[in-house]
N, C-alpha and C. Protein backbone atom coordinates (compact mmCIF):
# COMPACT_ATOMS: atom_id res chain seq x y z
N UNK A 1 -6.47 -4.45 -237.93
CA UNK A 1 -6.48 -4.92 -236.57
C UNK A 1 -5.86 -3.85 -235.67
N UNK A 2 -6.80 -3.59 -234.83
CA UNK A 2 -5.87 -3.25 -233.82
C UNK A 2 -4.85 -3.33 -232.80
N UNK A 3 -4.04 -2.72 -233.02
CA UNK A 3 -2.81 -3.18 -232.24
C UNK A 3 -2.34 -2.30 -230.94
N UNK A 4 -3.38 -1.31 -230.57
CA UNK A 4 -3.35 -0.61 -229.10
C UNK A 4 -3.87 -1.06 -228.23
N UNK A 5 -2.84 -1.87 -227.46
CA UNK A 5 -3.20 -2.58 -226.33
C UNK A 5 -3.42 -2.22 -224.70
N UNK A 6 -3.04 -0.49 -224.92
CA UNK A 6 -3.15 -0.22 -223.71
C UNK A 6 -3.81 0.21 -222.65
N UNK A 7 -5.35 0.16 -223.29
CA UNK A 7 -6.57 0.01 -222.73
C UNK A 7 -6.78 -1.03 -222.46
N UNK A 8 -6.20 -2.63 -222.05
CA UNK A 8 -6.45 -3.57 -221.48
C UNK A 8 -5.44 -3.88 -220.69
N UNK A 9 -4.56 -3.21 -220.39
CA UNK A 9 -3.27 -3.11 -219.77
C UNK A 9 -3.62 -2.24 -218.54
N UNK A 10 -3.47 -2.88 -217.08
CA UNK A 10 -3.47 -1.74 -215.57
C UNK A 10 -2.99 -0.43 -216.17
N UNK A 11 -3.30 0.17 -215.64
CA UNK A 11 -2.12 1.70 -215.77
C UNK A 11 -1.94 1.73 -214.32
N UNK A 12 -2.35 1.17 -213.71
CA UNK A 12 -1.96 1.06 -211.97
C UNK A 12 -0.67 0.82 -211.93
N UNK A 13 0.07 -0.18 -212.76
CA UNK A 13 1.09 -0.91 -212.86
C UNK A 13 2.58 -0.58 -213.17
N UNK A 14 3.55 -0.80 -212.10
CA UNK A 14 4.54 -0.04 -212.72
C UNK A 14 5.15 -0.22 -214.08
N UNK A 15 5.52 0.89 -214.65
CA UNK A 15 6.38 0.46 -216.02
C UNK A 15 7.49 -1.03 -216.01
N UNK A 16 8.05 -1.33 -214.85
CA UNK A 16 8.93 -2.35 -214.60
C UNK A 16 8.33 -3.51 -214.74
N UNK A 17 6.74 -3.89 -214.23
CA UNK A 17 6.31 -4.89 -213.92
C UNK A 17 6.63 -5.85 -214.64
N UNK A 18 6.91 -7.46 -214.44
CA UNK A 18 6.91 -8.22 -215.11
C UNK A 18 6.00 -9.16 -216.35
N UNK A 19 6.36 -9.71 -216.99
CA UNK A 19 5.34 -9.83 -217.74
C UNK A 19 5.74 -11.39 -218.51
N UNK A 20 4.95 -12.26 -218.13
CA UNK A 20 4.71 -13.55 -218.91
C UNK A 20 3.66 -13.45 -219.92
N UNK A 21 3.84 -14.07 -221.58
CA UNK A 21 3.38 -14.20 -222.38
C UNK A 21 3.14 -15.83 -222.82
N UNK A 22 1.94 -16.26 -223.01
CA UNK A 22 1.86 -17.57 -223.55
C UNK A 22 0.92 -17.48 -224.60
N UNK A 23 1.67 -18.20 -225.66
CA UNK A 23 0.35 -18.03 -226.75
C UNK A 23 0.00 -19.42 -227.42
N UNK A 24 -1.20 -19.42 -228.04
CA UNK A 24 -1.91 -20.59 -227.92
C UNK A 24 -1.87 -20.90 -228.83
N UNK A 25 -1.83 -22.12 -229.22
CA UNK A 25 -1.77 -23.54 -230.42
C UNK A 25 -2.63 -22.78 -231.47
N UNK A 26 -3.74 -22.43 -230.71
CA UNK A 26 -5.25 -22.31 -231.77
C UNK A 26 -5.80 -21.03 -231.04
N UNK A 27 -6.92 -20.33 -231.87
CA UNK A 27 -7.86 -19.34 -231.35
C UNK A 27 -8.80 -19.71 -229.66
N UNK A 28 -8.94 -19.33 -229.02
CA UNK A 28 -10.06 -19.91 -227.80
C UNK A 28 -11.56 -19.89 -228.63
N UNK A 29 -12.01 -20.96 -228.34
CA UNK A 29 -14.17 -20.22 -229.19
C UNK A 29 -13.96 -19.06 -228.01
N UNK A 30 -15.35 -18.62 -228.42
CA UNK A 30 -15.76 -17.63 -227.20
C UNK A 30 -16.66 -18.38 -225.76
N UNK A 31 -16.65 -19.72 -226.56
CA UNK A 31 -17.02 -20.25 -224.92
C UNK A 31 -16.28 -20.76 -223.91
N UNK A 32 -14.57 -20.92 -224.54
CA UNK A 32 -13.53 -21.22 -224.06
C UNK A 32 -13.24 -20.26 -223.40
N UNK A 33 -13.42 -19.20 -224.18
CA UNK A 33 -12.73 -17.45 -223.69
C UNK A 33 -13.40 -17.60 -222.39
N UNK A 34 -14.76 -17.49 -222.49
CA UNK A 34 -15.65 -16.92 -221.16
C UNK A 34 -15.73 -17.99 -219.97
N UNK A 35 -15.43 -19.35 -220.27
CA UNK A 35 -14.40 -20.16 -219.25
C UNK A 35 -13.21 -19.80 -218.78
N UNK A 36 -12.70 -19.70 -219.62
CA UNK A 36 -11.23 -19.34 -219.14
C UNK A 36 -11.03 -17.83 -218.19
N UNK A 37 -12.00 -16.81 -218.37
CA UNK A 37 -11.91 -15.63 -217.65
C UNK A 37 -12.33 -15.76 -216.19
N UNK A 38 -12.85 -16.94 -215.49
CA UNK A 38 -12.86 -17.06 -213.90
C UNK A 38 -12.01 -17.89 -214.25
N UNK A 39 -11.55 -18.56 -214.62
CA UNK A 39 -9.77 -19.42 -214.20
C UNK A 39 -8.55 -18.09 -214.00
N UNK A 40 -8.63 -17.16 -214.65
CA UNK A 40 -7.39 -16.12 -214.74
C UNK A 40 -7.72 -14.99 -213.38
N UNK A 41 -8.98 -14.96 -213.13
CA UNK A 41 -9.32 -13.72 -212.61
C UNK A 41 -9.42 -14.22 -210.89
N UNK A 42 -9.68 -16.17 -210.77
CA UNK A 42 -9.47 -16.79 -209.39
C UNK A 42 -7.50 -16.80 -209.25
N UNK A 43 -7.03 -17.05 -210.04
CA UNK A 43 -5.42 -17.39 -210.12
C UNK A 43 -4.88 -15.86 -209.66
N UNK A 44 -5.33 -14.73 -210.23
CA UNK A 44 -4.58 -13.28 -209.78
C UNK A 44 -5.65 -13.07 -208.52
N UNK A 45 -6.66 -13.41 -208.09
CA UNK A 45 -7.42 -13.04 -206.50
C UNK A 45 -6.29 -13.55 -205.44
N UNK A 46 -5.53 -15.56 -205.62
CA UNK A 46 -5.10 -15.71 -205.14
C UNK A 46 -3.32 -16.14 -205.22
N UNK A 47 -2.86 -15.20 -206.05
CA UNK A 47 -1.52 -15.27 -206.81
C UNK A 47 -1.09 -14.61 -205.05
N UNK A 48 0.37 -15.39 -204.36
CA UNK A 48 0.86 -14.80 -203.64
C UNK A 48 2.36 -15.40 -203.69
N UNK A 49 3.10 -14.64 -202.96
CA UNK A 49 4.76 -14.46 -203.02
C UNK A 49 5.12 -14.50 -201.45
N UNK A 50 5.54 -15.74 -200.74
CA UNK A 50 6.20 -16.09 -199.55
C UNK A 50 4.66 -15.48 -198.25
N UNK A 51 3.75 -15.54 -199.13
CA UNK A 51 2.31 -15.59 -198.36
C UNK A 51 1.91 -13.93 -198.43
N UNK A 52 2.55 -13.56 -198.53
CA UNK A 52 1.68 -11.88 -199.63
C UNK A 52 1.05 -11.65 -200.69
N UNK A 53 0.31 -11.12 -200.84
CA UNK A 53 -0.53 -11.28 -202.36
C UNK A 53 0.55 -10.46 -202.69
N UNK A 54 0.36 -10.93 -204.17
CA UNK A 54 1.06 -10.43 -205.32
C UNK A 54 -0.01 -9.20 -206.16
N UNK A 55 0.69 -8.14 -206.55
CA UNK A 55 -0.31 -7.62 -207.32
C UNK A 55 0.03 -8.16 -208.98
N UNK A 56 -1.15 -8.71 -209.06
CA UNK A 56 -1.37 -9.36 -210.49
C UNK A 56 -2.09 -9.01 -211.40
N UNK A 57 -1.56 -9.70 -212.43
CA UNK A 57 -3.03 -9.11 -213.81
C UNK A 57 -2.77 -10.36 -214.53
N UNK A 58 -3.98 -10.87 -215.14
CA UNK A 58 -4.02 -11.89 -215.92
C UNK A 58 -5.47 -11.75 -217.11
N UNK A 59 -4.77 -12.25 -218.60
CA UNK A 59 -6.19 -11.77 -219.26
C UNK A 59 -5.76 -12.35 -220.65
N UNK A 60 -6.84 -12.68 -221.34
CA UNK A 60 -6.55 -13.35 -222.60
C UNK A 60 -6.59 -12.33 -223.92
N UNK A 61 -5.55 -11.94 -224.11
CA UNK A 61 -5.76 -10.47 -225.60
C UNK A 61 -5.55 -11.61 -226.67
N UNK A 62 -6.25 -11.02 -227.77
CA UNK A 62 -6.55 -11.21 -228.88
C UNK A 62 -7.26 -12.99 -229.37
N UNK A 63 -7.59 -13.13 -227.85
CA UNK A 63 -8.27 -14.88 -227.90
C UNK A 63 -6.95 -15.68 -228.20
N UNK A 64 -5.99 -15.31 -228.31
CA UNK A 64 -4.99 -16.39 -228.59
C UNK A 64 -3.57 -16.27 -227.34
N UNK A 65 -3.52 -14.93 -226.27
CA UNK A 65 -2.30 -15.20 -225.87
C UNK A 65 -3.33 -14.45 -224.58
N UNK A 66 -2.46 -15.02 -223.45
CA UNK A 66 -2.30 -15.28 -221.75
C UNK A 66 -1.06 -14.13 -221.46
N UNK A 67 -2.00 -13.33 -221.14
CA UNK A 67 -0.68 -12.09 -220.30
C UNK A 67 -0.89 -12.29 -219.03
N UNK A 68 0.00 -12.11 -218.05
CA UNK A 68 0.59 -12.68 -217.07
C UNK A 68 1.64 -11.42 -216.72
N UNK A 69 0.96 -10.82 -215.71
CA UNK A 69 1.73 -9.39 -214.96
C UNK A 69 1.90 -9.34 -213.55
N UNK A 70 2.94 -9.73 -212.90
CA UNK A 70 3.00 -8.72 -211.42
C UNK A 70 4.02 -7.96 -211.25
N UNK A 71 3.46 -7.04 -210.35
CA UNK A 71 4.17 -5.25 -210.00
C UNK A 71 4.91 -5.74 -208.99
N UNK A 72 6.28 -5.98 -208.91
CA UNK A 72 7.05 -6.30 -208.20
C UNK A 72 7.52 -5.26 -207.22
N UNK A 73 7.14 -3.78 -207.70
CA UNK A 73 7.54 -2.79 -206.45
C UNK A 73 6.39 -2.60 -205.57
N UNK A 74 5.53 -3.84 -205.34
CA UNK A 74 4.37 -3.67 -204.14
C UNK A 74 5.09 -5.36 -203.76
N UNK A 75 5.39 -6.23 -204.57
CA UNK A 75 5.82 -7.51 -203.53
C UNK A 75 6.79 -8.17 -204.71
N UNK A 76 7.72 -8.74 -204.58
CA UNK A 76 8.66 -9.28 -205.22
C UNK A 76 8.19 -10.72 -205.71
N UNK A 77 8.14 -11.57 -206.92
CA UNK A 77 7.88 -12.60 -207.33
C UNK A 77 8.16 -13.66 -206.88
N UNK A 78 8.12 -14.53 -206.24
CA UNK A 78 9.29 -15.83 -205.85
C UNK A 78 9.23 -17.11 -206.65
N UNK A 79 10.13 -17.59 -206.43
CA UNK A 79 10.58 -18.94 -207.64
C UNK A 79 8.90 -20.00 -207.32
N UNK A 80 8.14 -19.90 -205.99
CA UNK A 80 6.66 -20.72 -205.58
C UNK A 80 5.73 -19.94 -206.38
N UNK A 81 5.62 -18.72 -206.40
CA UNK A 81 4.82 -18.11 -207.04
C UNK A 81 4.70 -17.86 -208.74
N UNK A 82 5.84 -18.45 -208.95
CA UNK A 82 6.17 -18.36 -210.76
C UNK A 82 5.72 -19.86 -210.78
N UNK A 83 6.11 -20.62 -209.90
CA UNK A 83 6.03 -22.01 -210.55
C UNK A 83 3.93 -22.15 -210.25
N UNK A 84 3.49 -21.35 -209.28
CA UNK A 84 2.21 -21.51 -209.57
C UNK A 84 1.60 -20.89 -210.37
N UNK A 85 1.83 -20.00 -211.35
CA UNK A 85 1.68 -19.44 -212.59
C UNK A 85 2.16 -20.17 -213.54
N UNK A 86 3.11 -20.99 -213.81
CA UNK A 86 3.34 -22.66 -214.18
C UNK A 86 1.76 -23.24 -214.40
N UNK A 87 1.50 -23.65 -213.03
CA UNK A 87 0.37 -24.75 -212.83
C UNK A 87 -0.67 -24.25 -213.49
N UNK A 88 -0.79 -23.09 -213.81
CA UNK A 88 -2.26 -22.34 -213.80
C UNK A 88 -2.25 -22.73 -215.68
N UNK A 89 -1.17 -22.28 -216.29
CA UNK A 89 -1.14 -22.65 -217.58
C UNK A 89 -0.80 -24.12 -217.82
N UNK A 90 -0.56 -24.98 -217.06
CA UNK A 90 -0.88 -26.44 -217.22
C UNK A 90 -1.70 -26.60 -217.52
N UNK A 91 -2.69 -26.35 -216.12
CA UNK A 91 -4.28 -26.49 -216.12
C UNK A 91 -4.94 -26.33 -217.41
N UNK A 92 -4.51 -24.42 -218.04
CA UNK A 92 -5.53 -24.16 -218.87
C UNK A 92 -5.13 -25.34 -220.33
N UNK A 93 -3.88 -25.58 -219.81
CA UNK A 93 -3.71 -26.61 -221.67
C UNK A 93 -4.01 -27.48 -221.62
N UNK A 94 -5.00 -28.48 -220.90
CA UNK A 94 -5.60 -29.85 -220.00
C UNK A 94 -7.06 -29.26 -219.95
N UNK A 95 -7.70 -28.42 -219.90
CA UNK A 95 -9.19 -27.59 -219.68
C UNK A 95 -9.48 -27.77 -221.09
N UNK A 96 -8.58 -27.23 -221.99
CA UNK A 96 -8.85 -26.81 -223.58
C UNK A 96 -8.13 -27.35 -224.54
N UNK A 97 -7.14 -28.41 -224.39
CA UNK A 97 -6.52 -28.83 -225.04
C UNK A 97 -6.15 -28.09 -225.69
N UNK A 98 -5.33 -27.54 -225.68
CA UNK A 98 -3.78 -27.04 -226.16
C UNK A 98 -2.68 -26.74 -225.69
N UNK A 99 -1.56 -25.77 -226.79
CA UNK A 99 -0.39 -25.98 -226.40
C UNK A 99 0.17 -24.38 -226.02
N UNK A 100 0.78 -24.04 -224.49
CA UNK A 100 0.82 -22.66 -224.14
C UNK A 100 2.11 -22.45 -223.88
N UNK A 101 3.03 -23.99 -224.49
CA UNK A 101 4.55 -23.53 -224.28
C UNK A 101 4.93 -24.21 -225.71
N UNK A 102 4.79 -23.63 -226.75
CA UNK A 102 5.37 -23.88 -227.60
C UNK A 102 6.05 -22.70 -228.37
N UNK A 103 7.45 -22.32 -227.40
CA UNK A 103 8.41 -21.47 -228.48
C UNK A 103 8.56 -21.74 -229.86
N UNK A 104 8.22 -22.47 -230.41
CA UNK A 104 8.95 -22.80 -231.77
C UNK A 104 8.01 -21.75 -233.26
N UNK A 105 6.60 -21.86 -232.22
CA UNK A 105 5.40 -21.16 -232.88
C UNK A 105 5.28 -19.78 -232.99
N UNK A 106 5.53 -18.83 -234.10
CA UNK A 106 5.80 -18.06 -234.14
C UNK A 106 3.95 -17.08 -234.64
N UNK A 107 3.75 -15.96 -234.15
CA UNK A 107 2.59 -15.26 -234.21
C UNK A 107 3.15 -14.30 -235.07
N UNK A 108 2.14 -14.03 -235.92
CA UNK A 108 2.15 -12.36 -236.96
C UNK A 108 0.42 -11.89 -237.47
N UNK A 109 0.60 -10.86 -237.39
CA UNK A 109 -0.59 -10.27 -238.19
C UNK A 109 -0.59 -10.29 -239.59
N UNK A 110 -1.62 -11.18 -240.48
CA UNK A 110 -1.05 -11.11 -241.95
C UNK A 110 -2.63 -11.12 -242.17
N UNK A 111 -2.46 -10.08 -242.99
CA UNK A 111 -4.30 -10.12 -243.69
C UNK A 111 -5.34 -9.54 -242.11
N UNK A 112 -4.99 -8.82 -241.20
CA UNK A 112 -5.86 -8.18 -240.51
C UNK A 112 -5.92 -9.74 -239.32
N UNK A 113 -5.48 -10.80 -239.58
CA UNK A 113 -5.94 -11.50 -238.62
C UNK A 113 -4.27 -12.45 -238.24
N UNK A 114 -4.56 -13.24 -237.19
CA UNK A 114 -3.52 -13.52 -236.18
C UNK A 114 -3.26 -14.93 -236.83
N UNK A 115 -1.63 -15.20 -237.47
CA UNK A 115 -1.51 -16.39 -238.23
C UNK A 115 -0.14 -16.93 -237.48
N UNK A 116 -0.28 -17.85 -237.28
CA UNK A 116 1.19 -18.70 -236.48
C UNK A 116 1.81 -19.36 -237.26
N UNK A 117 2.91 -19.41 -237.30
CA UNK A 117 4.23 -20.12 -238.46
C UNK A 117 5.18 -20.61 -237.60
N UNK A 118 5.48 -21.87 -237.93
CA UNK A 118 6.57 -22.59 -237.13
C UNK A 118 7.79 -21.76 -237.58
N UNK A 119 8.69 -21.44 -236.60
CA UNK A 119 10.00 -21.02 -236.94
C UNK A 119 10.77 -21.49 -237.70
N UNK A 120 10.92 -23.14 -237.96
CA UNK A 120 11.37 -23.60 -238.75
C UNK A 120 10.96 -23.61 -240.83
N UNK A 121 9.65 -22.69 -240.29
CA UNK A 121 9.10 -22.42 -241.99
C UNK A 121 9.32 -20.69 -241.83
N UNK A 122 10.08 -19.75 -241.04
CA UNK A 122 10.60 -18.71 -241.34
C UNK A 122 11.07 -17.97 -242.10
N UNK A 123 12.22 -18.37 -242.97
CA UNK A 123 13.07 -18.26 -243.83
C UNK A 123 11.98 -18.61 -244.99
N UNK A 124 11.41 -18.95 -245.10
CA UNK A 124 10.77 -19.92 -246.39
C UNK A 124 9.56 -18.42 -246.57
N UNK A 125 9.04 -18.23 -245.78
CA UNK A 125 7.28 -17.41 -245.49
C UNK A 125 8.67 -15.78 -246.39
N UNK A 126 9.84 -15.55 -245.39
CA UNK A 126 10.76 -14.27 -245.69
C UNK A 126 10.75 -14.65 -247.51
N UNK A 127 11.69 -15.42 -247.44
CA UNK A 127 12.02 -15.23 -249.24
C UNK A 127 10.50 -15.56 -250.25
N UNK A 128 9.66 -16.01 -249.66
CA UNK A 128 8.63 -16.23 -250.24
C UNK A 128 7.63 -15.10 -250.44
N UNK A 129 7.65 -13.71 -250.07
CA UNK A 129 7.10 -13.07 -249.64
C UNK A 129 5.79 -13.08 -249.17
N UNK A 130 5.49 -13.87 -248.20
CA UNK A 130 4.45 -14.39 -247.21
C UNK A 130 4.70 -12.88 -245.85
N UNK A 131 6.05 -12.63 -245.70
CA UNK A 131 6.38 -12.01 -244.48
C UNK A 131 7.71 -11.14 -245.10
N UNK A 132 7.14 -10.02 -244.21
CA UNK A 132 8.91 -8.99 -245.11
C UNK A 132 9.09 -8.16 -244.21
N UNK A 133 10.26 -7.54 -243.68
CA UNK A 133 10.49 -6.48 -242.61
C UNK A 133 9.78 -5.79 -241.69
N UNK A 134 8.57 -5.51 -243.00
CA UNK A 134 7.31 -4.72 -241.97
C UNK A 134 6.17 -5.62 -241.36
N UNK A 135 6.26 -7.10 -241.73
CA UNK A 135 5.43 -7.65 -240.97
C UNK A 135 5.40 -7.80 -239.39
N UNK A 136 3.77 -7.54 -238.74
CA UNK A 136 3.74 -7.19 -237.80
C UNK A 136 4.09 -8.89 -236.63
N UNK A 137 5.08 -8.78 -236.11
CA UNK A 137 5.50 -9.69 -235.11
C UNK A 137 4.59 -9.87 -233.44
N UNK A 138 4.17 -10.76 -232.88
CA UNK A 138 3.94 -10.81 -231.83
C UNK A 138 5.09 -11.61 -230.64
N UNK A 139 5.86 -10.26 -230.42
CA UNK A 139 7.11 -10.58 -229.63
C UNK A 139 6.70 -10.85 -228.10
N UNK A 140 7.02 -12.43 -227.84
CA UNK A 140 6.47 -12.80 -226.53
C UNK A 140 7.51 -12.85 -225.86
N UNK A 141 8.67 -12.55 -226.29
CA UNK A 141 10.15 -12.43 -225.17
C UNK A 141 9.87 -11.18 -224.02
N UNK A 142 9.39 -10.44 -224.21
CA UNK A 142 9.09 -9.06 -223.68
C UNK A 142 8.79 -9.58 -222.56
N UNK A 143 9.79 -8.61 -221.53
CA UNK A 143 9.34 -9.25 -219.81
C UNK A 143 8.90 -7.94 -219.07
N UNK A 144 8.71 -6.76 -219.50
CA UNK A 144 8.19 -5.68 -218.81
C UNK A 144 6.71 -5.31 -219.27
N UNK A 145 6.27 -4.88 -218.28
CA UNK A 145 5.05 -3.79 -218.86
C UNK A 145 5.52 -3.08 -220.05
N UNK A 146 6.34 -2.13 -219.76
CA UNK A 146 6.81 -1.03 -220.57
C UNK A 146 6.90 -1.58 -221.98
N UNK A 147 7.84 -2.96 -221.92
CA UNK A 147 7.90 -3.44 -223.39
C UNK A 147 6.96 -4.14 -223.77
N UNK A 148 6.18 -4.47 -223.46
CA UNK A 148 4.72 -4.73 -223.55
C UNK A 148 4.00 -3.87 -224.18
N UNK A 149 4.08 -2.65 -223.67
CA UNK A 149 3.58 -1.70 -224.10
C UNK A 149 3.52 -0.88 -225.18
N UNK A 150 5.15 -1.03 -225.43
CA UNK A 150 5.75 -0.27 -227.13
C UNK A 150 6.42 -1.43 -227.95
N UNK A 151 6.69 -2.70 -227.66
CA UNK A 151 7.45 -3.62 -228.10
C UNK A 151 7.00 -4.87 -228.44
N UNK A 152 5.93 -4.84 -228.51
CA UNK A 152 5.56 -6.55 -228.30
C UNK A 152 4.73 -6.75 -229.59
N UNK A 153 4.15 -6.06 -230.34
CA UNK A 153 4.13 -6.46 -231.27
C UNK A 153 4.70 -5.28 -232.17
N UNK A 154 5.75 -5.64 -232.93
CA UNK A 154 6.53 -4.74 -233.90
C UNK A 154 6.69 -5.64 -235.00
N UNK A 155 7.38 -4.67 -236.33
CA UNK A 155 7.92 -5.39 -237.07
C UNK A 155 8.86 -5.55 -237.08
N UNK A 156 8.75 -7.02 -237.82
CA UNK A 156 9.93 -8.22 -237.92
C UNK A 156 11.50 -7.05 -237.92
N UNK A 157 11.63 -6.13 -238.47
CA UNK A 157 13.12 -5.89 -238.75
C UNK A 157 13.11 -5.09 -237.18
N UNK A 158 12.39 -4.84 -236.36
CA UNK A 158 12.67 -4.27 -234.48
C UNK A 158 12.97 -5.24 -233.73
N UNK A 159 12.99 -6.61 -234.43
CA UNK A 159 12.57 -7.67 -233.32
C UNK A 159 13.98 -8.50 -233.43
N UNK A 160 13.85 -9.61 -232.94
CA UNK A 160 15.02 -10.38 -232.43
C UNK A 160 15.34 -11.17 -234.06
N UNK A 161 14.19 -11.14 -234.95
CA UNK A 161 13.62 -12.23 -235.81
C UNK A 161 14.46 -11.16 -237.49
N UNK A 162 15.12 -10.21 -236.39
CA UNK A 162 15.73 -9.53 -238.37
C UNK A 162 17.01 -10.03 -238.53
N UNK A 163 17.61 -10.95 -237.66
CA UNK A 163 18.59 -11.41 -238.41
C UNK A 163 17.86 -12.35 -239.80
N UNK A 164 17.19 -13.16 -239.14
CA UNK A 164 16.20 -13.86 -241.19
C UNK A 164 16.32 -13.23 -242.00
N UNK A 165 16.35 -12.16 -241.96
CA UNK A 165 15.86 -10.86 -243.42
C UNK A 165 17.13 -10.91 -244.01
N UNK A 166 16.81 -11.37 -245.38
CA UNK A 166 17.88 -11.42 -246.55
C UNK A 166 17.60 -9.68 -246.74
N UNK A 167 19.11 -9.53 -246.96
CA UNK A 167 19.79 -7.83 -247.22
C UNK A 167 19.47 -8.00 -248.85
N UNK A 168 18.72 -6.98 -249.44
CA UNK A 168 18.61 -7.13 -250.56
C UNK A 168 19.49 -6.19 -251.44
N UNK A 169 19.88 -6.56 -252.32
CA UNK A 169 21.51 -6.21 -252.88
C UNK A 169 20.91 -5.07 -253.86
């Protein structure tokens, strides 16, 4: 799988820009996908901040996660404009039934394709060897472009997720 994402990423965009990640219960079909791409692409036409457009980016990578970008050194974000980036991922989990705020759901690349593990079966996938240091993580904490860019999907021992990793004696 590929994991160079930065041919779908602005390069217009400053390195700072912000960055919301939501990832999805399940895969989109591709008829979900090609629905869902005028829902993301009307939401960043009219994404604005205290009545300024916002410069935005919105786009579905890998059929399973919602990136969510504005360049805050052309207009600053405001608490109306986050909460309507809120609504927009309401919407899409009510359009398609699913779930686009579930922290608990954890993403990895295992076998070339995109597998989700509840956090609470973590520890279990680690000592089981299902998942080991070098497994590839999809880190959705990442709030910049930049870390977006070099950080967002790493392995497990770069990420927030290596305290789990039993030290092997």
């Amino acid at each position: 799988m590929n994991t160079d994402i930065s041919q779908y990423i602005p390069s217009d965009f400053d390195d700072s820009s912000r960055v919301w990640i939501y990832q999805s219960s399940r895969m989109f079909t591709f008829s979900e996908a090609l629905a869902l791409e005028p829902m993301l692409e009307a939401f960043k036409e009219q994404w604005n901040s205290h009545g300024k457009k916002v410069k935005g980016f919105a786009n579905l990578l890998y059929g399973r996660f919602i990136v969510l970008m504005a360049d805050e050194t052309v207009e600053p974000v405001s608490g109306c404009s986050t909460d309507s980036s809120v609504r927009l991922i309401r919407q899409v989990e009510q359009a398609f039934n699913i779930q686009l705020f579930d922290r608990q759901s954890l993403a990895f690349i295992i076998k070339d394709k995109i597998e989700a593990i509840p956090l609470s079966q973590l520890e279990y996938a680690l000592q089981n060897g299902f998942l080991n240091e070098n497994s590839l993580y999809f880190n959705n904490t990442v709030a910049t472009k930049a870390e977006l860019l070099q950080h967002w999907i790493s392995p497990i021992r770069e990420t927030w997720l290596k305290r789990y990793l039993v030290s092997q004696p």
